[in-house]
N, C-alpha and C. Protein backbone atom coordinates (compact mmCIF):
# COMPACT_ATOMS: atom_id res chain seq x y z
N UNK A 1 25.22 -72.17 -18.74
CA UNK A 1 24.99 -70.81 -19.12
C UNK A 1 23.51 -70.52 -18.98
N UNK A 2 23.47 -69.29 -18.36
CA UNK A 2 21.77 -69.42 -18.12
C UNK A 2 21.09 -68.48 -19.24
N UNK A 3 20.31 -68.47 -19.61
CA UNK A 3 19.48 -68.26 -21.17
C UNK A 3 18.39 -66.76 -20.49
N UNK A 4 18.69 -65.36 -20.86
CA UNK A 4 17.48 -64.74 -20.63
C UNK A 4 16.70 -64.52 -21.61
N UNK A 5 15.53 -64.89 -21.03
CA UNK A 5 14.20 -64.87 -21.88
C UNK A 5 13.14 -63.52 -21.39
N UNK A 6 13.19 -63.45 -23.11
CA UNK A 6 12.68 -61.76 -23.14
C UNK A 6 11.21 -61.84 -23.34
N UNK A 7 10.17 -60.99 -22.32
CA UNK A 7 9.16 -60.41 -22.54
C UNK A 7 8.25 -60.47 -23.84
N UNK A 8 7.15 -60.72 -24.21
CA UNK A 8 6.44 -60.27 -25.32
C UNK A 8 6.37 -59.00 -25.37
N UNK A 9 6.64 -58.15 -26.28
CA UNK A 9 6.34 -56.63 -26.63
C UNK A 9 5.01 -56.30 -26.22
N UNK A 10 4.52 -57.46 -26.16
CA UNK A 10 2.45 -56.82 -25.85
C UNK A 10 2.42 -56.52 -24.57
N UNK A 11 3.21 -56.13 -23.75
CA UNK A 11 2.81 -54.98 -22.29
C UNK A 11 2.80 -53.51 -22.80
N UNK A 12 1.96 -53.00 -22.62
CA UNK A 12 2.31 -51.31 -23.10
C UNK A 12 3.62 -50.90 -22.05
N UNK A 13 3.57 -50.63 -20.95
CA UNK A 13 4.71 -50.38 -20.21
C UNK A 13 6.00 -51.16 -20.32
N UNK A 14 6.05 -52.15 -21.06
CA UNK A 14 7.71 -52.36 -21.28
C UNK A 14 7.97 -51.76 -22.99
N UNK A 15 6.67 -51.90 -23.76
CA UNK A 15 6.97 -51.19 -25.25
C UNK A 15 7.33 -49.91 -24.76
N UNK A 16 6.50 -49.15 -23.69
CA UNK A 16 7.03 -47.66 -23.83
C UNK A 16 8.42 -47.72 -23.19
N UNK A 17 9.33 -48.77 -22.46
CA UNK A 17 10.14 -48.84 -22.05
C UNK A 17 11.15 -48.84 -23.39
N UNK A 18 10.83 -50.01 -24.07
CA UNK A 18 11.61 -50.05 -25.13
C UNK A 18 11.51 -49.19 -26.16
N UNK A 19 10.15 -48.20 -26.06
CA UNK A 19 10.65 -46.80 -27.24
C UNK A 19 9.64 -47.49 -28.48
N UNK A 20 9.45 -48.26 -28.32
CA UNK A 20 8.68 -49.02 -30.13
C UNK A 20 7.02 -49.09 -29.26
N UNK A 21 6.57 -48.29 -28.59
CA UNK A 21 5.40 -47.92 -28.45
C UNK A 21 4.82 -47.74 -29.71
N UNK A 22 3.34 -48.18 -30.24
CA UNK A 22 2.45 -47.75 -31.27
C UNK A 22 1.83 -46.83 -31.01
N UNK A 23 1.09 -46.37 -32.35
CA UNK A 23 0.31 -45.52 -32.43
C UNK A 23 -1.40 -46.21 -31.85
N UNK A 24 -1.27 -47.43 -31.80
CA UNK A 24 -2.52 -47.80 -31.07
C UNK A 24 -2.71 -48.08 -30.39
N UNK A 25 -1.33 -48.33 -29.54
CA UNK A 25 -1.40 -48.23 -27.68
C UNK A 25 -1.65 -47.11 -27.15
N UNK A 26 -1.48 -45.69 -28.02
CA UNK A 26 -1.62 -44.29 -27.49
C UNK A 26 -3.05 -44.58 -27.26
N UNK A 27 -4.29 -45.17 -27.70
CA UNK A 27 -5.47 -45.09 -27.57
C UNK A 27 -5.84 -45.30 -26.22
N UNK A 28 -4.82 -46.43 -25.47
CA UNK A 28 -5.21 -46.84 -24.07
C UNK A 28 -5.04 -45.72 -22.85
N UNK A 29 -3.94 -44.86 -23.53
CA UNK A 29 -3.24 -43.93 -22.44
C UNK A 29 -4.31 -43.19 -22.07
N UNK A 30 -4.47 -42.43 -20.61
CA UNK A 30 -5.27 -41.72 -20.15
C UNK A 30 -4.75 -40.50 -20.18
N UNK A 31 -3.45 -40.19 -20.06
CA UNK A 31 -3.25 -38.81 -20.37
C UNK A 31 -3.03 -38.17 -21.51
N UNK A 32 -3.72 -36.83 -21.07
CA UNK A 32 -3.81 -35.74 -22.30
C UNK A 32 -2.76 -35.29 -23.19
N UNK A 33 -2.66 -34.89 -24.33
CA UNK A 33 -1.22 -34.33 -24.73
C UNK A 33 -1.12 -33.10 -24.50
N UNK A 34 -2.19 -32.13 -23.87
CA UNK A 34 -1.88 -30.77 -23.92
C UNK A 34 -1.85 -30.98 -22.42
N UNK A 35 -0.95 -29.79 -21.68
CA UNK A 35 -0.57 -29.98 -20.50
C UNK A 35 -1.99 -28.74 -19.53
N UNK A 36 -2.33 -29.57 -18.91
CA UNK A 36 -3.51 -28.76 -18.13
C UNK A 36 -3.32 -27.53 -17.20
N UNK A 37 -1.89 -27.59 -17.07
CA UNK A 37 -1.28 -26.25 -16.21
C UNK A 37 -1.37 -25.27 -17.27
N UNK A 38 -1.38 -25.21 -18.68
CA UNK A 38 -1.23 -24.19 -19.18
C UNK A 38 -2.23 -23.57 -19.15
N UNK A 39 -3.75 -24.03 -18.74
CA UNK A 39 -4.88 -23.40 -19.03
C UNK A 39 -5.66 -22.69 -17.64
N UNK A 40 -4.98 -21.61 -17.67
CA UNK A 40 -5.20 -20.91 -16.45
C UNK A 40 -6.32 -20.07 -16.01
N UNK A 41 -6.99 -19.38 -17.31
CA UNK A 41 -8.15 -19.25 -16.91
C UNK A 41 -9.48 -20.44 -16.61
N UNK A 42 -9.21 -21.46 -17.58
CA UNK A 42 -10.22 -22.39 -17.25
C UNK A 42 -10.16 -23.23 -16.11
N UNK A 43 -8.70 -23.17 -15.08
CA UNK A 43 -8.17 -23.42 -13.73
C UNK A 43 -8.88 -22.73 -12.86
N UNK A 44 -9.03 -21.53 -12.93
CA UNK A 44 -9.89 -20.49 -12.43
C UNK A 44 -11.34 -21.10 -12.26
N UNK A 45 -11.72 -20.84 -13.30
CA UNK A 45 -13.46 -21.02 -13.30
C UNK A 45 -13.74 -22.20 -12.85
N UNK A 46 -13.20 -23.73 -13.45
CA UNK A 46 -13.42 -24.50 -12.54
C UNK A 46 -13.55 -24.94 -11.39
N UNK A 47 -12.24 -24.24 -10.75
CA UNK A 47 -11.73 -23.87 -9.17
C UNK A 47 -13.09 -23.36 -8.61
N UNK A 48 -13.28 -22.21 -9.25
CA UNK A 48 -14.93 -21.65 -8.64
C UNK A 48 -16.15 -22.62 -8.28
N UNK A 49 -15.89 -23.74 -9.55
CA UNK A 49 -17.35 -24.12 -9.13
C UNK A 49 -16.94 -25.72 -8.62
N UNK A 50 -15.79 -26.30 -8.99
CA UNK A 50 -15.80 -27.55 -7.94
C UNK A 50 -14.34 -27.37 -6.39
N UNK A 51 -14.64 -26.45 -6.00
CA UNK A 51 -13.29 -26.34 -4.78
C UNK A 51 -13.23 -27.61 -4.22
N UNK A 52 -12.04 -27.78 -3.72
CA UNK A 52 -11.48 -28.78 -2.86
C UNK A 52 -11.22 -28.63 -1.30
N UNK A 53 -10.11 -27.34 -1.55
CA UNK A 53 -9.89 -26.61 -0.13
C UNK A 53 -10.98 -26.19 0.82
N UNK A 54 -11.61 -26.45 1.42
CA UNK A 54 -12.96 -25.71 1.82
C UNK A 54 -12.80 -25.10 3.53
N UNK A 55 -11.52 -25.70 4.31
CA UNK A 55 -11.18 -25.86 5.42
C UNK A 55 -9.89 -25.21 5.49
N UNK A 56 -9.56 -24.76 6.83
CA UNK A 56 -7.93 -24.77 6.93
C UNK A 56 -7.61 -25.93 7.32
N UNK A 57 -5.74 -26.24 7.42
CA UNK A 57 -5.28 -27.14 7.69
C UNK A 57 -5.63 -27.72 9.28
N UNK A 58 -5.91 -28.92 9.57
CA UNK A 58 -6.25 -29.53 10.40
C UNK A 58 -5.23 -29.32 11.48
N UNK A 59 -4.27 -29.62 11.27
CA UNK A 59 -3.01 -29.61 12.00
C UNK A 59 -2.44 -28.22 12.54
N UNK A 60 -2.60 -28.21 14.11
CA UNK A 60 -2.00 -26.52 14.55
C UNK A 60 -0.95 -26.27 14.39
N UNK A 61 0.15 -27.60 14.24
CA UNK A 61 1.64 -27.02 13.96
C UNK A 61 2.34 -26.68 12.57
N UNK A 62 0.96 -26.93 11.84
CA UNK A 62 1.20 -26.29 10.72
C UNK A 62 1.44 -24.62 10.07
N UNK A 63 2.73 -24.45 10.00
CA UNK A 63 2.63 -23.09 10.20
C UNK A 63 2.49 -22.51 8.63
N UNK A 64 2.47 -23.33 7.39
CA UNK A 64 2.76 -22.63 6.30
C UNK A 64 0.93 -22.22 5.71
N UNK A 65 1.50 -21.00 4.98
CA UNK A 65 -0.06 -20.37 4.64
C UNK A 65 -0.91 -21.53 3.77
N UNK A 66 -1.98 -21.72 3.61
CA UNK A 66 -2.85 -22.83 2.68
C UNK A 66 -4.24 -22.03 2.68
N UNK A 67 -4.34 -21.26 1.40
CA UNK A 67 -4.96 -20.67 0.75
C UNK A 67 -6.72 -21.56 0.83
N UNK A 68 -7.58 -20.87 1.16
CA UNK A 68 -8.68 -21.95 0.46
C UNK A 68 -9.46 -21.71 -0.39
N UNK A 69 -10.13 -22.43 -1.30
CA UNK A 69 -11.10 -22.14 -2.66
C UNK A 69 -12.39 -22.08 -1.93
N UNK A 70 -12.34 -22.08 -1.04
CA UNK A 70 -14.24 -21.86 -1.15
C UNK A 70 -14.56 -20.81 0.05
N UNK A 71 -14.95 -19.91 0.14
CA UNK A 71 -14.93 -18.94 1.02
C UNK A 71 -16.84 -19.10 1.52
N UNK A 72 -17.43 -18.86 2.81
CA UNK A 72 -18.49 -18.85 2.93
C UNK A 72 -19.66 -17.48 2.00
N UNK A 73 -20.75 -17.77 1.58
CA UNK A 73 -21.14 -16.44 1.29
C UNK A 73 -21.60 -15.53 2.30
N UNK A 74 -21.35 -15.34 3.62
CA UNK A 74 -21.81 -14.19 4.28
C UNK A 74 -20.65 -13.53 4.13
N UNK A 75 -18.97 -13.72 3.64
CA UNK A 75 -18.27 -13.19 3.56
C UNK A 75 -18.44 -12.21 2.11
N UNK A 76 -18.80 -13.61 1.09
CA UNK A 76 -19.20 -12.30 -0.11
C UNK A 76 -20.17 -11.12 0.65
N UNK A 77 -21.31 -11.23 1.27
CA UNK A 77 -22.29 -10.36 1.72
C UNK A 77 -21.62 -9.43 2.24
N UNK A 78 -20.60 -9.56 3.48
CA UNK A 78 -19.84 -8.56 3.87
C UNK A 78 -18.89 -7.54 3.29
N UNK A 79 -18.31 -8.06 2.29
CA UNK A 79 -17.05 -7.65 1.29
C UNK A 79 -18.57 -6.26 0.42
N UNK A 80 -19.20 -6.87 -0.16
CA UNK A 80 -20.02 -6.18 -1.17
C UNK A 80 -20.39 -5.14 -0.14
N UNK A 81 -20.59 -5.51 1.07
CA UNK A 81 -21.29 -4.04 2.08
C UNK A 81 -20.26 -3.21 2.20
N UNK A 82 -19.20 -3.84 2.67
CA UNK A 82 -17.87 -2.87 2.79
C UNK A 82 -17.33 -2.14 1.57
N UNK A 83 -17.66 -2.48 0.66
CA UNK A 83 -17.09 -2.03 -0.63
C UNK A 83 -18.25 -1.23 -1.05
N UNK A 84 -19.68 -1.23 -1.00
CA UNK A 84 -21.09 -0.14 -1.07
C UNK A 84 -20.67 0.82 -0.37
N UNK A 85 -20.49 0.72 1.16
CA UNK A 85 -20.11 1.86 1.96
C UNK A 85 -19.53 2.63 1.54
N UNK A 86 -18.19 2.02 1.09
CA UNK A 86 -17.06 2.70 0.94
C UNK A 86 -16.91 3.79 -0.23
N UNK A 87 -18.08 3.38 -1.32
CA UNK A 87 -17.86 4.33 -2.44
C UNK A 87 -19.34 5.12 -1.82
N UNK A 88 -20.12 5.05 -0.83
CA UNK A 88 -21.04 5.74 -0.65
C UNK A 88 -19.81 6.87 0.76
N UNK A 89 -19.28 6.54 1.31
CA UNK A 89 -18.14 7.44 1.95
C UNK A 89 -17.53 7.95 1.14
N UNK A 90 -16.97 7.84 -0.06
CA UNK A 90 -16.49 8.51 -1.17
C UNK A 90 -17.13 9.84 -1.43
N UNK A 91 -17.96 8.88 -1.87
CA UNK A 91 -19.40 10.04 -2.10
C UNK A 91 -19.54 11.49 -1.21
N UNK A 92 -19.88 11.06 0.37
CA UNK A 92 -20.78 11.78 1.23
C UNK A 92 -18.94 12.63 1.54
N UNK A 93 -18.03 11.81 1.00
CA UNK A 93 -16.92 13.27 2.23
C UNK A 93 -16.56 14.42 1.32
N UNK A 94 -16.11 14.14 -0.23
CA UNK A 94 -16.93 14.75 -1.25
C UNK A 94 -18.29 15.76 -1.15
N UNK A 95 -18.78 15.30 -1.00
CA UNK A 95 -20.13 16.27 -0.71
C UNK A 95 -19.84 17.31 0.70
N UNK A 96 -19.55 17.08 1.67
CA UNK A 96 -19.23 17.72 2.76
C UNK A 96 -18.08 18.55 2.56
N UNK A 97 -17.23 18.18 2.06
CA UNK A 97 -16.13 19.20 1.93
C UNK A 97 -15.99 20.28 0.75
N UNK A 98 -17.63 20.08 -0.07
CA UNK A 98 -17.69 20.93 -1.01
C UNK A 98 -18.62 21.93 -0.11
N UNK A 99 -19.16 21.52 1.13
CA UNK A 99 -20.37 22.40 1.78
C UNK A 99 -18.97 22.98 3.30
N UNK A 100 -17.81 22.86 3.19
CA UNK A 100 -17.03 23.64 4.51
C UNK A 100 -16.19 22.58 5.26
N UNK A 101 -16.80 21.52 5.42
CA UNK A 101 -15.70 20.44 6.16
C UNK A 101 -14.59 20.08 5.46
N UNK A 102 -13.99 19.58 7.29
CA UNK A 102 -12.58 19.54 6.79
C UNK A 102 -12.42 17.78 7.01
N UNK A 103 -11.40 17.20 5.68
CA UNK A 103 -10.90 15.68 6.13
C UNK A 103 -9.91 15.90 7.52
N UNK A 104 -10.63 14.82 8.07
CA UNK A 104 -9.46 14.58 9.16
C UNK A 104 -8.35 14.07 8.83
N UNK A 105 -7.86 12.72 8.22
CA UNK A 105 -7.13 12.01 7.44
C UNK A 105 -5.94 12.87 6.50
N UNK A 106 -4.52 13.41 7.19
CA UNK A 106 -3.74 14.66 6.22
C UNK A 106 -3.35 13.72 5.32
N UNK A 107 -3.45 12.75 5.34
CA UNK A 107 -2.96 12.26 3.69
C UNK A 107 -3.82 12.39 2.49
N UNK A 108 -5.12 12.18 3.01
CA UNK A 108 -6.48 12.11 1.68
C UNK A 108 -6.99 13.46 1.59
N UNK A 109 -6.59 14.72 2.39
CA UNK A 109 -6.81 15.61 2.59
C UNK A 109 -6.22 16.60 1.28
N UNK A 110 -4.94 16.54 1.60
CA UNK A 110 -3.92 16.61 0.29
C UNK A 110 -4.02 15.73 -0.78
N UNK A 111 -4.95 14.78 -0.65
CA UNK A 111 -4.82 14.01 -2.17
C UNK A 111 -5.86 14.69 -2.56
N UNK A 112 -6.89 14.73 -1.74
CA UNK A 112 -8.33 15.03 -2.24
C UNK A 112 -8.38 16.64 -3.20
N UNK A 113 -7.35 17.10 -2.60
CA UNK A 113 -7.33 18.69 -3.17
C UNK A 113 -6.39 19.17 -4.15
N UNK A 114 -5.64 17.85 -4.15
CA UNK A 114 -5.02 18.12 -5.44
C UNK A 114 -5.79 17.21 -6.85
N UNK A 115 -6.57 16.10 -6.25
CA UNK A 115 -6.99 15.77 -7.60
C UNK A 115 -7.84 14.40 -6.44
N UNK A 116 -9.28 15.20 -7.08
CA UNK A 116 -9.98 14.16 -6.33
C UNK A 116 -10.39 12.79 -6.99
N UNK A 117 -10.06 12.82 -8.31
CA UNK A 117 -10.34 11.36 -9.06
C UNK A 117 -9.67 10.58 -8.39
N UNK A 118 -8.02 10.73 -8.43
CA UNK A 118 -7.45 10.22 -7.87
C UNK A 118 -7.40 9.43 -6.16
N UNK A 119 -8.16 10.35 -5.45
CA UNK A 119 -8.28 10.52 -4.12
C UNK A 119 -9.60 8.79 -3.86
N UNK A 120 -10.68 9.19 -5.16
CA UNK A 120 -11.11 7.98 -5.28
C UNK A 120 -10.74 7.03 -5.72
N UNK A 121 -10.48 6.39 -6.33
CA UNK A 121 -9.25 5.82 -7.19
C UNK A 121 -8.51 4.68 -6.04
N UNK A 122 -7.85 5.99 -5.59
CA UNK A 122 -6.98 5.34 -4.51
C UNK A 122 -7.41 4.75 -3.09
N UNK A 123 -8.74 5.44 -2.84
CA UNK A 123 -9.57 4.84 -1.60
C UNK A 123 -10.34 3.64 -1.98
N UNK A 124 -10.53 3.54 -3.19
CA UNK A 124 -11.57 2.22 -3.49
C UNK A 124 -10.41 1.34 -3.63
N UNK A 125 -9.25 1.58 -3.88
CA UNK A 125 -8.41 0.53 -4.88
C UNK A 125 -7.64 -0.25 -3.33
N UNK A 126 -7.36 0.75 -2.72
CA UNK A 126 -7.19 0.39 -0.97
C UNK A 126 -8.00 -0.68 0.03
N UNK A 127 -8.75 0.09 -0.04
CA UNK A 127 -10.07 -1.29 0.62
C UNK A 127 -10.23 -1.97 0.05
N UNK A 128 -10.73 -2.04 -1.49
CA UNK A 128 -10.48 -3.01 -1.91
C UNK A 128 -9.70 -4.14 -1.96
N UNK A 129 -8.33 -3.98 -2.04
CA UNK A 129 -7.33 -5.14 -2.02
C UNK A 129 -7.46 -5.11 -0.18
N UNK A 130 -7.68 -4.87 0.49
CA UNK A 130 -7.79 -4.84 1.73
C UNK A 130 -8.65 -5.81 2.10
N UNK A 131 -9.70 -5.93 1.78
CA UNK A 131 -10.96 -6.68 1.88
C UNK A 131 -10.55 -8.16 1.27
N UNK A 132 -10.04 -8.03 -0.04
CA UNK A 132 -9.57 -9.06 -1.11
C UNK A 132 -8.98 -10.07 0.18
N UNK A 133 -7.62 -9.40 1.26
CA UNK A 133 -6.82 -10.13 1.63
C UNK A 133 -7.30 -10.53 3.33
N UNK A 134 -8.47 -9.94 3.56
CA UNK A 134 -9.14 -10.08 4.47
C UNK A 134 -9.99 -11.74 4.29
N UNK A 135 -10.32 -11.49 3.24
CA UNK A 135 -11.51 -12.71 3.04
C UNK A 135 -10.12 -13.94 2.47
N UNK A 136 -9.19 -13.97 1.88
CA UNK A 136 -8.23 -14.91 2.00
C UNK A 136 -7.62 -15.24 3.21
N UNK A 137 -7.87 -14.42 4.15
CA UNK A 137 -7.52 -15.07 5.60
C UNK A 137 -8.56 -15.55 6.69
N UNK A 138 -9.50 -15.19 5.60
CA UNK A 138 -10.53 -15.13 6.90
C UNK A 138 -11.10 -16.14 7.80
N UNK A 139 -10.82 -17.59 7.62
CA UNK A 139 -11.04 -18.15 8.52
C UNK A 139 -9.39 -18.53 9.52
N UNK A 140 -8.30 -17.29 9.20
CA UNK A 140 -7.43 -17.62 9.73
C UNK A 140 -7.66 -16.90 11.58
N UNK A 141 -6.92 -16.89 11.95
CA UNK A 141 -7.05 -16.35 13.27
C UNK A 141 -5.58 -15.41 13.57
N UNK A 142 -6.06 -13.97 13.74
CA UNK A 142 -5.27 -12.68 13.98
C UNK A 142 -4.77 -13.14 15.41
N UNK A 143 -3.26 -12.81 15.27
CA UNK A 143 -2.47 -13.17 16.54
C UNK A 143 -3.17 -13.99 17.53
N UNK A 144 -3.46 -15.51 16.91
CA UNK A 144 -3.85 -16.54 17.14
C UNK A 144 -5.37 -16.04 18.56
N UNK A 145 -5.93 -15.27 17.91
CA UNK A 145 -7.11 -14.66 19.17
C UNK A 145 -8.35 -14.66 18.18
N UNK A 146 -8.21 -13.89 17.78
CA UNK A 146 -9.72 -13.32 16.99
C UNK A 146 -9.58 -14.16 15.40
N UNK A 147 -10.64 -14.23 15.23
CA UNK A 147 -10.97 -15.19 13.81
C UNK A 147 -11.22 -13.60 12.68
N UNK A 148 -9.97 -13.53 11.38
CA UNK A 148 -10.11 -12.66 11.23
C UNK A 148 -11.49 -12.05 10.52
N UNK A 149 -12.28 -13.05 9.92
CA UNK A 149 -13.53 -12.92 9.56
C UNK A 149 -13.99 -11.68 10.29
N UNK A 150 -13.94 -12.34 11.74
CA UNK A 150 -14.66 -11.37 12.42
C UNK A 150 -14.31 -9.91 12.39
N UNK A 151 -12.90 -9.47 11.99
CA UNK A 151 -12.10 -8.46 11.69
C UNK A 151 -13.24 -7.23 10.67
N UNK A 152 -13.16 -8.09 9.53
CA UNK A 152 -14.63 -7.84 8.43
C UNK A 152 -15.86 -7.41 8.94
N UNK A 153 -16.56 -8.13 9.64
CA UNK A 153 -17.69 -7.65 10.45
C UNK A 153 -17.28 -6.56 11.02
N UNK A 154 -16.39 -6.81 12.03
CA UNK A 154 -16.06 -4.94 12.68
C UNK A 154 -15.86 -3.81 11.66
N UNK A 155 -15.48 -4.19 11.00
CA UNK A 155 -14.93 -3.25 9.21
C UNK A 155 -16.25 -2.49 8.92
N UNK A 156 -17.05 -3.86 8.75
CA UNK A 156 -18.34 -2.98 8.02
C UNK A 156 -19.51 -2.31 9.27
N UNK A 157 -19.62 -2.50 10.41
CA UNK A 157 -20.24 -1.60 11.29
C UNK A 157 -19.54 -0.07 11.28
N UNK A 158 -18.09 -0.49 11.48
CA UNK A 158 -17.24 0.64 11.71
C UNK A 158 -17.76 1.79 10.16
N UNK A 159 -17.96 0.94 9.07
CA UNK A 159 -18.24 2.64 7.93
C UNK A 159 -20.19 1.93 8.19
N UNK A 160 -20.87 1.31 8.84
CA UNK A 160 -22.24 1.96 9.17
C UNK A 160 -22.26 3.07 9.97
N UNK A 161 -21.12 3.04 10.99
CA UNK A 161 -21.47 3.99 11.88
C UNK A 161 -20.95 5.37 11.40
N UNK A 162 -19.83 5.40 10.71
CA UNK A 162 -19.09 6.42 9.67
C UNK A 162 -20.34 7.39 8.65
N UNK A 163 -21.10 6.27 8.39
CA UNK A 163 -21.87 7.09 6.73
C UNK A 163 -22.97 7.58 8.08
N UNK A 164 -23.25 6.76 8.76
CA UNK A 164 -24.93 7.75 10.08
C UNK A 164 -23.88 8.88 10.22
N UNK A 165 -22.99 8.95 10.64
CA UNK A 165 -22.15 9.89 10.93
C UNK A 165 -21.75 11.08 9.70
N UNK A 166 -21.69 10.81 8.76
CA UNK A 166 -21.51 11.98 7.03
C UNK A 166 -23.45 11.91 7.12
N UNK A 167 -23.96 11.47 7.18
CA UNK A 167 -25.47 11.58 7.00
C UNK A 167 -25.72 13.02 7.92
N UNK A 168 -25.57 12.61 9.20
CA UNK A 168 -26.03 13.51 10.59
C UNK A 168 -24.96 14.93 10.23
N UNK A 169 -24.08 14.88 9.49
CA UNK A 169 -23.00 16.08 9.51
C UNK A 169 -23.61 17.21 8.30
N UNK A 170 -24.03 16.20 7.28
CA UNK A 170 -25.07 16.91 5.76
C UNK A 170 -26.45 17.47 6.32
N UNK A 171 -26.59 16.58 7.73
CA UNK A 171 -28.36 17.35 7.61
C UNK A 171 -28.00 18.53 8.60
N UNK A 172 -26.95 18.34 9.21
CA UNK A 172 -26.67 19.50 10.41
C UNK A 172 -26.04 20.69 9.29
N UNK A 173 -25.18 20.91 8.30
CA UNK A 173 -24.59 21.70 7.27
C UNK A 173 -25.73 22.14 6.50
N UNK A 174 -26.03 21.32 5.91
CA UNK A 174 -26.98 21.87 4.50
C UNK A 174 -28.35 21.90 4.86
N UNK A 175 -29.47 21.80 5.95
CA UNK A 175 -30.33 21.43 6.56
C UNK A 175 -31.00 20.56 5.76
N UNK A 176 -30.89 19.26 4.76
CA UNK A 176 -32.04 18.40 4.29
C UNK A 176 -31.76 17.32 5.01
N UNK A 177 -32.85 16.96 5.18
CA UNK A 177 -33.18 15.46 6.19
C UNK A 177 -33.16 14.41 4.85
N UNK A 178 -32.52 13.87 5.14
CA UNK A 178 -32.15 12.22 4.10
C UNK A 178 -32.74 11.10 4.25
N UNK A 179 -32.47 10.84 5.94
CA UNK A 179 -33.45 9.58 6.08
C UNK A 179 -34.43 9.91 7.05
């Protein structure tokens, strides 16, 4: 008859097997008792300052989206210009259409005249998340051609050339020279 011979209890991993774990083996354990997924803002902030993701996926046949934590700062630089412009275009079409011009745009045209808070509101809140989902793709590549980053850059020339353009329309309307 063959005889099984049992283990000393002093492994932590067969005590926690057998359930008669102590209270002073918990001292050895490395994990936490509060679960770290629950703490979502401090997921956040950390995320900010130690990222991991910094790259896209290496692999081209990778087709699923992979988000990254660390975005370059000329993209913040860009986002903040595009988003200055944009409430300074707020501004200047506002001003012009209180001096005779007309919006080209028949949707903001009708928003603008029925309630222009709104009209802003809805143009900042637009580009905005626009921009938001611009710079989450942005080192992706638009119908595998253009790097959409670069998308951004065209964005923000496109309202430089827009506001010279509400600038040159205010000094030609109202005659004051601005710049």
């Amino acid at each position: 008859m063959k005889t099984i011979t049992r283990r000393s209890s002093s492994d932590w991993a067969s005590r926690q097997l057998q359930g008669i774990a102590s209270d002073s083996a918990g001292a050895d354990e490395r994990r936490q008792r509060t679960d770290r997924r629950k703490r979502v803002l401090w997921s956040i902030v950390y995320g900010s300052f130690n990222p991991r993701r910094r790259r896209p996926p290496r692999r081209l046949d990778d087709s699923r989206f992979q988000a990254l934590d660390w975005h370059g700062a000329h993209l913040l630089a860009v986002s903040l210009g595009i988003l200055i412009l944009n409430v300074a275009d707020a501004f200047f079409t506002v001003e012009l259409l209180s001096r005779g011009a007309i919006e080209a745009n028949p949707f903001m045209a009708a928003l603008i005249q029925s309630n222009p808070i709104l009209f802003a509101s809805l143009k900042m809140a637009m580009t905005g998340f626009s921009v938001l989902l611009l710079v989450v793709l942005g080192c992706y590549r638009f119908m595998r051609v253009l790097r959409v980053e670069l998308i951004l850059y065209g964005v923000l020339i496109a309202y430089l050339v827009l506001i010279g353009h509400e600038i040159s329309m205010l000094e030609r309307i109202a005659g004051i020279r601005i710049l």
